[in-house]
ModelCIF file with pLDDT and N, C-alpha, C, O atoms, coordinates in Angstrom:
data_MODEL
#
_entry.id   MODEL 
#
_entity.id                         1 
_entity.type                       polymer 
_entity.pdbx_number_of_molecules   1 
#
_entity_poly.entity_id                      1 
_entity_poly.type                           'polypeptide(L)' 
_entity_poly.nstd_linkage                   no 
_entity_poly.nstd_monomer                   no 
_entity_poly.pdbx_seq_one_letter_code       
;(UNK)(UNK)(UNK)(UNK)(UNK)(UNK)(UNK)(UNK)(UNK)(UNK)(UNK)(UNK)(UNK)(UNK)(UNK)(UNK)
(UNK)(UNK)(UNK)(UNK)(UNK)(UNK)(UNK)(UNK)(UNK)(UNK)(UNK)(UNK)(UNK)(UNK)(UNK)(UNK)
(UNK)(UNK)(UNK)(UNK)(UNK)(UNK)(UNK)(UNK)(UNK)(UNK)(UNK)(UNK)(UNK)
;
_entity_poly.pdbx_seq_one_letter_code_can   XXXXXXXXXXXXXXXXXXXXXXXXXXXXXXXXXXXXXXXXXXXXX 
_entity_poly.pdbx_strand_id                 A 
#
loop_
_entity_poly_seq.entity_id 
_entity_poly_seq.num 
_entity_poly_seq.mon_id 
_entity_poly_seq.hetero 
1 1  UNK n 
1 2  UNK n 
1 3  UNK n 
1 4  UNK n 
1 5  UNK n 
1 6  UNK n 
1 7  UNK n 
1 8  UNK n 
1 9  UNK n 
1 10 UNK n 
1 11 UNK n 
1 12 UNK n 
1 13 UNK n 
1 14 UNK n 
1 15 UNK n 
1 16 UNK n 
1 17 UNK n 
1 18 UNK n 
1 19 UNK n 
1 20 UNK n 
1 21 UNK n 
1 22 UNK n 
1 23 UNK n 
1 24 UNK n 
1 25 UNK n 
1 26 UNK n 
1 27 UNK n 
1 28 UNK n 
1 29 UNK n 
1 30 UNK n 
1 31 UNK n 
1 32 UNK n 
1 33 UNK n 
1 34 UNK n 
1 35 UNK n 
1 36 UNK n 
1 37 UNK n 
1 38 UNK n 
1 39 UNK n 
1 40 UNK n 
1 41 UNK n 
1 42 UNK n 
1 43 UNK n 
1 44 UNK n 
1 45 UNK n 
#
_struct_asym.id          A 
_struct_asym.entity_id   1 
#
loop_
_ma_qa_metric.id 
_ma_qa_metric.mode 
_ma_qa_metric.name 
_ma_qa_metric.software_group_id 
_ma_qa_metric.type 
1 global pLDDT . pLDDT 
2 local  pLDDT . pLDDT 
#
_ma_qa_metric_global.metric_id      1 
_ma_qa_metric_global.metric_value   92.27 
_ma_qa_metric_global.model_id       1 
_ma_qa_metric_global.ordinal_id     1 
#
loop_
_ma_qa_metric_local.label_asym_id 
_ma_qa_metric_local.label_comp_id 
_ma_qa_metric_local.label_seq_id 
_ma_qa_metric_local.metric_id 
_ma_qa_metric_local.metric_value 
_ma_qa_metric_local.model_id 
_ma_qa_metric_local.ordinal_id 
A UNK 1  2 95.00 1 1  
A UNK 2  2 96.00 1 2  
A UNK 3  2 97.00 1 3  
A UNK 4  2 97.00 1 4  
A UNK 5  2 96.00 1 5  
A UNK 6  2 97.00 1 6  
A UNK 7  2 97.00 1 7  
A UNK 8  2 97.00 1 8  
A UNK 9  2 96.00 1 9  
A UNK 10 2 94.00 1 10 
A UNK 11 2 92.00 1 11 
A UNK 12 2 94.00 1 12 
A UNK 13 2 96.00 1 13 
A UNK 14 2 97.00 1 14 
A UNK 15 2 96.00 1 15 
A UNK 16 2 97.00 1 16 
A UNK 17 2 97.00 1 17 
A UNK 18 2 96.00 1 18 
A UNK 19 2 96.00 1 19 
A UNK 20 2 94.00 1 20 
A UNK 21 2 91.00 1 21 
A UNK 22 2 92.00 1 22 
A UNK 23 2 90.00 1 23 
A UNK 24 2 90.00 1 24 
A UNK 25 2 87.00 1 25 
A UNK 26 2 91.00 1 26 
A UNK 27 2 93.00 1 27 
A UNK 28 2 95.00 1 28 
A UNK 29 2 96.00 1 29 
A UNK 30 2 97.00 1 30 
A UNK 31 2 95.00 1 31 
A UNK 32 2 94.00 1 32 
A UNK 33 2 95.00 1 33 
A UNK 34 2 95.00 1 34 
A UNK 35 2 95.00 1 35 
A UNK 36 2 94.00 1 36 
A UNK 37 2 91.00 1 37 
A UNK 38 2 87.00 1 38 
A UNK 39 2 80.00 1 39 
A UNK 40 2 70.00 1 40 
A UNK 41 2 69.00 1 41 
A UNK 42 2 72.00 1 42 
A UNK 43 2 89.00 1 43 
A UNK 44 2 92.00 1 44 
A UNK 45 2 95.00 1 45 
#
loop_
_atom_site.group_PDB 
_atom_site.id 
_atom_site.type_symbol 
_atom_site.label_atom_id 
_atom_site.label_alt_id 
_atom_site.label_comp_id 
_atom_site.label_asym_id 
_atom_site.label_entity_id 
_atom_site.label_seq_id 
_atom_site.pdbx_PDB_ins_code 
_atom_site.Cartn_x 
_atom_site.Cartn_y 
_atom_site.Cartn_z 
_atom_site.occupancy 
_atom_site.B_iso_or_equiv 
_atom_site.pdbx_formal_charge 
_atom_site.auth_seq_id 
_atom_site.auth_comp_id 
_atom_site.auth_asym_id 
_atom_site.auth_atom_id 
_atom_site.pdbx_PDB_model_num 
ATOM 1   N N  . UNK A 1 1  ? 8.382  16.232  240.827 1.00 95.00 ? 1  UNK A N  1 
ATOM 2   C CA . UNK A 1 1  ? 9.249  16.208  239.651 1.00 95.00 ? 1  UNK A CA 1 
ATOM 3   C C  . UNK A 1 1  ? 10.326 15.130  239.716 1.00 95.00 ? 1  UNK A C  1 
ATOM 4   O O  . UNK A 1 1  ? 10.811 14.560  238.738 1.00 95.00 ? 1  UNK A O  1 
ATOM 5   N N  . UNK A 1 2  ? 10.577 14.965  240.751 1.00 96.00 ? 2  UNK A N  1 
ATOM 6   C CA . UNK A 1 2  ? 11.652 13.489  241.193 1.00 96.00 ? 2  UNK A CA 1 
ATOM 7   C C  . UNK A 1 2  ? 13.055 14.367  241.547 1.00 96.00 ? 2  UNK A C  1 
ATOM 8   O O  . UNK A 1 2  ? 13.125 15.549  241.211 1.00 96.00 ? 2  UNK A O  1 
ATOM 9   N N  . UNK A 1 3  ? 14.142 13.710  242.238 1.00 97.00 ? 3  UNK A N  1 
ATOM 10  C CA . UNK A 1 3  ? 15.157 14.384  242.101 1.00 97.00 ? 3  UNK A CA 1 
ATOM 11  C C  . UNK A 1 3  ? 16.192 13.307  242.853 1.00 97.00 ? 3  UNK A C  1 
ATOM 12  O O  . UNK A 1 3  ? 15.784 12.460  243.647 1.00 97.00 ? 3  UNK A O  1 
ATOM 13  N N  . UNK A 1 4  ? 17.979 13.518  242.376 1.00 97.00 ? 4  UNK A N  1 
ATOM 14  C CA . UNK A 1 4  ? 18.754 13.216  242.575 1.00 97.00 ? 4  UNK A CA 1 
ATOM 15  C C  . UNK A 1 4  ? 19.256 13.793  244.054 1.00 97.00 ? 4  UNK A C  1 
ATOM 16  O O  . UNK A 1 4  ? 19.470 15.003  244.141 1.00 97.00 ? 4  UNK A O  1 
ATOM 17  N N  . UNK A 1 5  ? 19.378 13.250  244.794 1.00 96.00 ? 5  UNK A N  1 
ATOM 18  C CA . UNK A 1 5  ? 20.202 13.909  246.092 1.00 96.00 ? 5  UNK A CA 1 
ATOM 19  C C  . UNK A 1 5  ? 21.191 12.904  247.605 1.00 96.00 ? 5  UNK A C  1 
ATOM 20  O O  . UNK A 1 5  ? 20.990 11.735  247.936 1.00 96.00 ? 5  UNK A O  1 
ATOM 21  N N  . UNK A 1 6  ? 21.862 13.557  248.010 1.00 97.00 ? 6  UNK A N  1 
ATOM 22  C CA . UNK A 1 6  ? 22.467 12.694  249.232 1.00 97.00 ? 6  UNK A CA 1 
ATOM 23  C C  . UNK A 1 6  ? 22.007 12.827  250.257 1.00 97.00 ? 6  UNK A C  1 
ATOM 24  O O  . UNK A 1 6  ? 21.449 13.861  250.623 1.00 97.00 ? 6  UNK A O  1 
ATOM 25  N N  . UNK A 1 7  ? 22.173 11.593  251.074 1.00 97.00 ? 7  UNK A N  1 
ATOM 26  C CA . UNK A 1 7  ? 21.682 11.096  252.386 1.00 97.00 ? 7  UNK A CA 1 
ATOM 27  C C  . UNK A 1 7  ? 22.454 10.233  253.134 1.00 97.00 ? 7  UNK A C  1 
ATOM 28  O O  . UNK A 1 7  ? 22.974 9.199   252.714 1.00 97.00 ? 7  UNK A O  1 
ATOM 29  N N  . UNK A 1 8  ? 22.533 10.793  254.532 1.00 97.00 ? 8  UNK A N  1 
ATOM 30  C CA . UNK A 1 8  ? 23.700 10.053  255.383 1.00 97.00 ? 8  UNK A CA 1 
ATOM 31  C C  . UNK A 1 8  ? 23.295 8.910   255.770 1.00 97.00 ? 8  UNK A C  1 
ATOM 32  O O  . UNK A 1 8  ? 22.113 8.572   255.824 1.00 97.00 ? 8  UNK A O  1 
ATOM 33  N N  . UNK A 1 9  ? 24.563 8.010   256.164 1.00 96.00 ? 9  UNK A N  1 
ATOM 34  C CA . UNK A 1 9  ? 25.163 6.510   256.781 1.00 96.00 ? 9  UNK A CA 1 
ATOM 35  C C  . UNK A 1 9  ? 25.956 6.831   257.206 1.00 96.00 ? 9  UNK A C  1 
ATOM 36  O O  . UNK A 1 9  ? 26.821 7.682   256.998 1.00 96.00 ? 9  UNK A O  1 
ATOM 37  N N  . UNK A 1 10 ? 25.691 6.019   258.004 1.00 94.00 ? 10 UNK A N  1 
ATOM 38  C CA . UNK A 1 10 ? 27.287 5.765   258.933 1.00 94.00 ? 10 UNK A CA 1 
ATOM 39  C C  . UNK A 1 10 ? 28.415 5.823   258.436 1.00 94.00 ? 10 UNK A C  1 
ATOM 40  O O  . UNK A 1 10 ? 29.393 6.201   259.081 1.00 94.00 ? 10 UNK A O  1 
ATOM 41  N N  . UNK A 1 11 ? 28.462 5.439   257.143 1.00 92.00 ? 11 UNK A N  1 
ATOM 42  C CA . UNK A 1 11 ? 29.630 5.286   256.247 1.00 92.00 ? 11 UNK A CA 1 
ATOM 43  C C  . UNK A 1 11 ? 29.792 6.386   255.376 1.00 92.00 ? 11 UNK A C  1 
ATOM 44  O O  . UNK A 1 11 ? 30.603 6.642   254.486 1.00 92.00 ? 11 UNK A O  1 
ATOM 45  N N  . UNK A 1 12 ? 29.160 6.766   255.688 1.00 94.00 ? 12 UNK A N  1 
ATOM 46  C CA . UNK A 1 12 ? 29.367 8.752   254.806 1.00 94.00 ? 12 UNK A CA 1 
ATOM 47  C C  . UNK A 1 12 ? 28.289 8.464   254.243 1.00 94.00 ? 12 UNK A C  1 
ATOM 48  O O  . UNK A 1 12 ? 27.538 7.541   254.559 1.00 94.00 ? 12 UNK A O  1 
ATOM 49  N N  . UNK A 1 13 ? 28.101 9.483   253.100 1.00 96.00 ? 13 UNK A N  1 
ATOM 50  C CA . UNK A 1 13 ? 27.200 9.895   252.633 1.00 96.00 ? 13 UNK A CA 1 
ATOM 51  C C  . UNK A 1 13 ? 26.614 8.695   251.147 1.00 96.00 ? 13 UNK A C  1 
ATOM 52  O O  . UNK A 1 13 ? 27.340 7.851   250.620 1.00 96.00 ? 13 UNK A O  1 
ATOM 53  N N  . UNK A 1 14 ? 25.284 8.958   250.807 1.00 97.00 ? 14 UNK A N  1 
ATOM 54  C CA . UNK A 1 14 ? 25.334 8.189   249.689 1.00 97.00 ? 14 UNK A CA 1 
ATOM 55  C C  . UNK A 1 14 ? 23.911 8.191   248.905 1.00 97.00 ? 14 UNK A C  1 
ATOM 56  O O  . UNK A 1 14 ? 22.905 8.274   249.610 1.00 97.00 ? 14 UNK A O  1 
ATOM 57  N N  . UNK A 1 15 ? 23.745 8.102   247.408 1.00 96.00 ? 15 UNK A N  1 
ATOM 58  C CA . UNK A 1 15 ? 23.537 8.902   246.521 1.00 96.00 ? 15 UNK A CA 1 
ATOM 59  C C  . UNK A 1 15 ? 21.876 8.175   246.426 1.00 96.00 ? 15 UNK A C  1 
ATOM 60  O O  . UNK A 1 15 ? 21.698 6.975   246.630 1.00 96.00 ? 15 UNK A O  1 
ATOM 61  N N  . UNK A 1 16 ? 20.967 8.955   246.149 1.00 97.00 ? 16 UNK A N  1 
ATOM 62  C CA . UNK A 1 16 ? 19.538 8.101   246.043 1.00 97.00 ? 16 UNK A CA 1 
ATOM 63  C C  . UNK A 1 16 ? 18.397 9.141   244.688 1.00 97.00 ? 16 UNK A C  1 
ATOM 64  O O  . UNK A 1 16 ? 17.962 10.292  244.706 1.00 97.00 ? 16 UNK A O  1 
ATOM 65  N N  . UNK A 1 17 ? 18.308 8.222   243.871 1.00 97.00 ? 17 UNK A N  1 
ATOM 66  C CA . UNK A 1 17 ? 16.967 9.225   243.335 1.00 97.00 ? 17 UNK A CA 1 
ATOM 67  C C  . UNK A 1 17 ? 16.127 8.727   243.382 1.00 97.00 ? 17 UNK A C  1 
ATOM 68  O O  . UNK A 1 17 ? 16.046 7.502   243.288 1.00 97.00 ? 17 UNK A O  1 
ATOM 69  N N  . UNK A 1 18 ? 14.881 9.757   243.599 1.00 96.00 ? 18 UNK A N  1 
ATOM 70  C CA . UNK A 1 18 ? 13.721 10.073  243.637 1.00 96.00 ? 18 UNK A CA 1 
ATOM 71  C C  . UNK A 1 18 ? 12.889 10.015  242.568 1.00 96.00 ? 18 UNK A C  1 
ATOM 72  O O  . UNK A 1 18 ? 13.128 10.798  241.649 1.00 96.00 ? 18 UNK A O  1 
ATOM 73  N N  . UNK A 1 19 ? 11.835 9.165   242.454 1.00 96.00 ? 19 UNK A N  1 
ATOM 74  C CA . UNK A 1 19 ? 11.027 9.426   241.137 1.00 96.00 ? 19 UNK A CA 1 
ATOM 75  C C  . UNK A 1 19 ? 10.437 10.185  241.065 1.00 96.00 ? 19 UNK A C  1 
ATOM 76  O O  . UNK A 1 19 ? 9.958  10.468  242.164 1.00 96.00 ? 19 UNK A O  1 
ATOM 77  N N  . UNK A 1 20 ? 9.992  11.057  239.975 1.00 94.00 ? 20 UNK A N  1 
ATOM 78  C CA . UNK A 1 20 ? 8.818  12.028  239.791 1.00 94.00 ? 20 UNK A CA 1 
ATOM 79  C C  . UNK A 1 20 ? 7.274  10.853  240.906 1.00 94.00 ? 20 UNK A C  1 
ATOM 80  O O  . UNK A 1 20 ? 7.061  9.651   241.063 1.00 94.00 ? 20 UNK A O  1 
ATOM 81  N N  . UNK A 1 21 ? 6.782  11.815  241.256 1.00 91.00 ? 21 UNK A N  1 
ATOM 82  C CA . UNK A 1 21 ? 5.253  11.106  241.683 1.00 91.00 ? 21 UNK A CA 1 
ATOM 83  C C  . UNK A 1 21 ? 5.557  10.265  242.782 1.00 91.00 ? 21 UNK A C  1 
ATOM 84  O O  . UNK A 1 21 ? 4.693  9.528   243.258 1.00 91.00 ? 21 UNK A O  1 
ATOM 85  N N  . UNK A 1 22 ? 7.027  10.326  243.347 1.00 92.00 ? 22 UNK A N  1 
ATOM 86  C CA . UNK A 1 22 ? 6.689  10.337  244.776 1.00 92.00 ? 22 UNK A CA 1 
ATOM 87  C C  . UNK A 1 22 ? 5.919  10.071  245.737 1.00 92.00 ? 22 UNK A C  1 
ATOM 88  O O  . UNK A 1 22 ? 5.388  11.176  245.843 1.00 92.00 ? 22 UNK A O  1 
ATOM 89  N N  . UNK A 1 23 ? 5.379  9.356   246.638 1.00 90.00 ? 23 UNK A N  1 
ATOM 90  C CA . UNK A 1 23 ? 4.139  9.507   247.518 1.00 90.00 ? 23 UNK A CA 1 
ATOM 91  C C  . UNK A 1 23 ? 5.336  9.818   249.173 1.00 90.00 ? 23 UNK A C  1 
ATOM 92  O O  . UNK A 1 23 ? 6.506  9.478   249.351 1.00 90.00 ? 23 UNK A O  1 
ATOM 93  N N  . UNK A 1 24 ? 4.417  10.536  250.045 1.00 90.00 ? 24 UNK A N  1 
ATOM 94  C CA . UNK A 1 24 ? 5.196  10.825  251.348 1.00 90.00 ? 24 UNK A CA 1 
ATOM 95  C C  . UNK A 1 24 ? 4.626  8.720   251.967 1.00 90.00 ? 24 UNK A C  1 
ATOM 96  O O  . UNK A 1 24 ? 3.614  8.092   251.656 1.00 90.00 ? 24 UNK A O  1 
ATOM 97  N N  . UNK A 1 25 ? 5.403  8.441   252.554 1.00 87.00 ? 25 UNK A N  1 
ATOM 98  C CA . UNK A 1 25 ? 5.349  6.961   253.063 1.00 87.00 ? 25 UNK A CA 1 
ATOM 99  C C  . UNK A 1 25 ? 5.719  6.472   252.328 1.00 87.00 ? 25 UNK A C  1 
ATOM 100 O O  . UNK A 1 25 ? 5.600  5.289   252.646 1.00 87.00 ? 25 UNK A O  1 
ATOM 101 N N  . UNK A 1 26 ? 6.302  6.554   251.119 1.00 91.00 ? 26 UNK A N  1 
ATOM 102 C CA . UNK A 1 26 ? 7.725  5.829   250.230 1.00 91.00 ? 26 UNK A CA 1 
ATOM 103 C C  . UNK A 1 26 ? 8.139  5.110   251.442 1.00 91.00 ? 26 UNK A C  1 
ATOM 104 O O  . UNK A 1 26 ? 7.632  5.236   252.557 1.00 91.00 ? 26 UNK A O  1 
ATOM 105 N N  . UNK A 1 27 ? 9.050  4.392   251.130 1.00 93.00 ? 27 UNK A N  1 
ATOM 106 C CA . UNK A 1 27 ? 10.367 3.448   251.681 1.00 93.00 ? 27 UNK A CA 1 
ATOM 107 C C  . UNK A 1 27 ? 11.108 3.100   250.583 1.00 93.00 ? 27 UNK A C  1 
ATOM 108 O O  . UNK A 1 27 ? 10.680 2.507   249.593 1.00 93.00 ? 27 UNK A O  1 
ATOM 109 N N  . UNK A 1 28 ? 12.313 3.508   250.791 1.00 95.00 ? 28 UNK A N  1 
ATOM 110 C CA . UNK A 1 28 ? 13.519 3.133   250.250 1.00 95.00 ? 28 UNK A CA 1 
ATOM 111 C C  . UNK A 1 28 ? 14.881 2.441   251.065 1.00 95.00 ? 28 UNK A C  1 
ATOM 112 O O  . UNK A 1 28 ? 15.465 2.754   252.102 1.00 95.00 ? 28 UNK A O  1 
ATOM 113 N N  . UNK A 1 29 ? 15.094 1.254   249.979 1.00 96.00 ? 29 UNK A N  1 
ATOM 114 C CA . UNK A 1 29 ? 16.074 0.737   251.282 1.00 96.00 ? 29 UNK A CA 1 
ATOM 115 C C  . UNK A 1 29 ? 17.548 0.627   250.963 1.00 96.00 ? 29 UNK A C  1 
ATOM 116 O O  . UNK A 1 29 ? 17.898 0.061   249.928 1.00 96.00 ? 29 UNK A O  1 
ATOM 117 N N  . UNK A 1 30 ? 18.512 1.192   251.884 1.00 97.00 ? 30 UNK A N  1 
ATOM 118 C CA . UNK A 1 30 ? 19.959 0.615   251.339 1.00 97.00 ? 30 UNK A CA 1 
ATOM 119 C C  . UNK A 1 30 ? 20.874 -0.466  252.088 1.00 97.00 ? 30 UNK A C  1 
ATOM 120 O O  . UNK A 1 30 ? 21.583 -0.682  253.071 1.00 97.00 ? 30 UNK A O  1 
ATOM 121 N N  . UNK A 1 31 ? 20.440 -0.889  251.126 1.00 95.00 ? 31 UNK A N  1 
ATOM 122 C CA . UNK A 1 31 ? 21.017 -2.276  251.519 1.00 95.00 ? 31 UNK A CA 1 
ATOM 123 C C  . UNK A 1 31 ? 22.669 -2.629  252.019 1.00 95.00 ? 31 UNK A C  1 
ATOM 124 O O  . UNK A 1 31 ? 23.695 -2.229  251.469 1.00 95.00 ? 31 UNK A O  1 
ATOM 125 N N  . UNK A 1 32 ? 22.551 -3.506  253.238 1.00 94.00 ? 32 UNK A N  1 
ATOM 126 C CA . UNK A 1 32 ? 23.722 -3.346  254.199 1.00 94.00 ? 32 UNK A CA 1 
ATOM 127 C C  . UNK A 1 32 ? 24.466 -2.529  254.581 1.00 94.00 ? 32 UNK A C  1 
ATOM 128 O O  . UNK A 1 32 ? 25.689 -2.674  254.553 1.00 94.00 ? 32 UNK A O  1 
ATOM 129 N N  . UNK A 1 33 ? 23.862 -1.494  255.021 1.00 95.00 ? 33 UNK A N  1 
ATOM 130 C CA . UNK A 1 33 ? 24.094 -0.071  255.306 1.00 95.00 ? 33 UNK A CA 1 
ATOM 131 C C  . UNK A 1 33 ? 23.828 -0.078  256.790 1.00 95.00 ? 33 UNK A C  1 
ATOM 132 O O  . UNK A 1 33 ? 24.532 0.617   257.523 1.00 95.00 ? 33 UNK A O  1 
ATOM 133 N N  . UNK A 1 34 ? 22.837 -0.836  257.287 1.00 95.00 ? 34 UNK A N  1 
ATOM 134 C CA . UNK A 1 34 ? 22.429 -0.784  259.093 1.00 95.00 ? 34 UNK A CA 1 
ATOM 135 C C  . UNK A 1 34 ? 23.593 -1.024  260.189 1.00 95.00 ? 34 UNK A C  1 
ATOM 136 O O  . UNK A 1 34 ? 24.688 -0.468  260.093 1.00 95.00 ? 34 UNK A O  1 
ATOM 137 N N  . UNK A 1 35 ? 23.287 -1.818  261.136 1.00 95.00 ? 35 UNK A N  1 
ATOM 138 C CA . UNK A 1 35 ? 23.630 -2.327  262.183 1.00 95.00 ? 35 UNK A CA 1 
ATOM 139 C C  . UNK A 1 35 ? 24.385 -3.995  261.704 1.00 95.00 ? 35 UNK A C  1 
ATOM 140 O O  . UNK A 1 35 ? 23.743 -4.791  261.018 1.00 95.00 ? 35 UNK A O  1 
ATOM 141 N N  . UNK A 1 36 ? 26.049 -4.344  262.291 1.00 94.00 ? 36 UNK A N  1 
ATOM 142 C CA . UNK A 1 36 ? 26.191 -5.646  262.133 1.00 94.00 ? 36 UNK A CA 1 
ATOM 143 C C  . UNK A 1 36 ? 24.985 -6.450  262.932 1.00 94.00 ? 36 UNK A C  1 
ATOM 144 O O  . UNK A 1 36 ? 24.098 -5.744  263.411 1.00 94.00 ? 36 UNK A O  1 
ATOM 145 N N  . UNK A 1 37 ? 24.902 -7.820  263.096 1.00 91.00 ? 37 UNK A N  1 
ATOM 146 C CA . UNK A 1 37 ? 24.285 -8.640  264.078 1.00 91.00 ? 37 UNK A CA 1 
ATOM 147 C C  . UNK A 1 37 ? 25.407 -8.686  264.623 1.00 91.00 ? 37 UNK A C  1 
ATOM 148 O O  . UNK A 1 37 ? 26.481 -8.724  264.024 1.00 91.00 ? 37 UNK A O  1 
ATOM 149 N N  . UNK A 1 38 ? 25.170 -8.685  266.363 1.00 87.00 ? 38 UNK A N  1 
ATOM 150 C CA . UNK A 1 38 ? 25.934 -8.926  266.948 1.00 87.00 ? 38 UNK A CA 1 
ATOM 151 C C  . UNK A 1 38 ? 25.689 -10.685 267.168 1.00 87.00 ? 38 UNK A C  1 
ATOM 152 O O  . UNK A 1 38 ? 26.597 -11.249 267.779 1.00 87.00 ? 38 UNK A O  1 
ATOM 153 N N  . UNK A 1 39 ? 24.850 -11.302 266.834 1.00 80.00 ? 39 UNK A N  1 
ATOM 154 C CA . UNK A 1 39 ? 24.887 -12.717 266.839 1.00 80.00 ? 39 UNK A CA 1 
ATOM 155 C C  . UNK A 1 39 ? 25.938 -13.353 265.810 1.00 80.00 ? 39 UNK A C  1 
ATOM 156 O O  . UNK A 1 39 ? 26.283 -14.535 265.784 1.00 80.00 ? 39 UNK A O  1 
ATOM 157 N N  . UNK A 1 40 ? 26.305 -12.490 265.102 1.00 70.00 ? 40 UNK A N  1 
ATOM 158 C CA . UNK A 1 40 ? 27.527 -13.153 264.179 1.00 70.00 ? 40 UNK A CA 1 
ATOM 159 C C  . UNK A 1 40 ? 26.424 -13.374 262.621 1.00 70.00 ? 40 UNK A C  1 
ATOM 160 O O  . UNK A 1 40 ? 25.406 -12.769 262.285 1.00 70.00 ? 40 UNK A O  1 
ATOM 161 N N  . UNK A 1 41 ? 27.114 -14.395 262.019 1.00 69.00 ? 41 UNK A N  1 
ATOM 162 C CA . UNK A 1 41 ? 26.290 -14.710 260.849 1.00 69.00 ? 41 UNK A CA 1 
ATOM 163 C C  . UNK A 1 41 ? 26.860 -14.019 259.686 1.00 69.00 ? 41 UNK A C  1 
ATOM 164 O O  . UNK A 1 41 ? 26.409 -14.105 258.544 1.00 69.00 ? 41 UNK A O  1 
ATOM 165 N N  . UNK A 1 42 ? 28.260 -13.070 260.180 1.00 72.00 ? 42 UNK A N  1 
ATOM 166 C CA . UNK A 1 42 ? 28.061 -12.342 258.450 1.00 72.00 ? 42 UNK A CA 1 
ATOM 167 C C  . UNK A 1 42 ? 27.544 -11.253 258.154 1.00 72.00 ? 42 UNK A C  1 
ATOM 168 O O  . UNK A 1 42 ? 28.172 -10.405 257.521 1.00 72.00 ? 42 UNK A O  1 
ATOM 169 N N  . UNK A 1 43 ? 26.219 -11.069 258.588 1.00 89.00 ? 43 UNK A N  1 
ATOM 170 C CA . UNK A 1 43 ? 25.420 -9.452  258.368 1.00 89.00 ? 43 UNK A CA 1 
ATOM 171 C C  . UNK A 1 43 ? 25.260 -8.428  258.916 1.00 89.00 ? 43 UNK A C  1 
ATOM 172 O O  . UNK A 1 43 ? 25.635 -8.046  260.025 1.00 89.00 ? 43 UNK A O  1 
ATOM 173 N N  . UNK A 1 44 ? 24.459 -7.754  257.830 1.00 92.00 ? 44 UNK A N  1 
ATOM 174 C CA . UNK A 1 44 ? 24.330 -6.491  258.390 1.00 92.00 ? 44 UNK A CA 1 
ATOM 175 C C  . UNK A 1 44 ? 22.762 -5.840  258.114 1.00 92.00 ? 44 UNK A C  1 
ATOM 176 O O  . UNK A 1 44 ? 22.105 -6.199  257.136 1.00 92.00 ? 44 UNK A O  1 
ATOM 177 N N  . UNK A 1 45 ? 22.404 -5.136  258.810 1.00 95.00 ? 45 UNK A N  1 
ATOM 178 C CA . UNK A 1 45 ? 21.555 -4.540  258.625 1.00 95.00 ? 45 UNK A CA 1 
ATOM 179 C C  . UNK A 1 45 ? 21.120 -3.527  257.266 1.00 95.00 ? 45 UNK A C  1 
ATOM 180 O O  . UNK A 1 45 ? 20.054 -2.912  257.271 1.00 95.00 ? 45 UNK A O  1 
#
């Protein structure tokens, strides 16, 4: 049916929906939410 719900980060919590029709092996990504590089550069995971 799809659904609205939260999911943790490091940075607290944060908001993701779900489409109806779903498949299990989805990937969803949130972006700069990971790990800094410790090589520098600015980013993040």
């Amino acid at each position: 049916l799809g659904i609205s719900l939260e999911v943790p980060t490091v940075d607290g919590k944060a908001k993701v929906t779900i489409p109806s029709g779903t498949q299990p092996g989805t990937v969803l990504r949130l972006r700069n939410k990971g790990i800094p590089d410790i090589n520098g550069y600015n980013q993040r995971g």
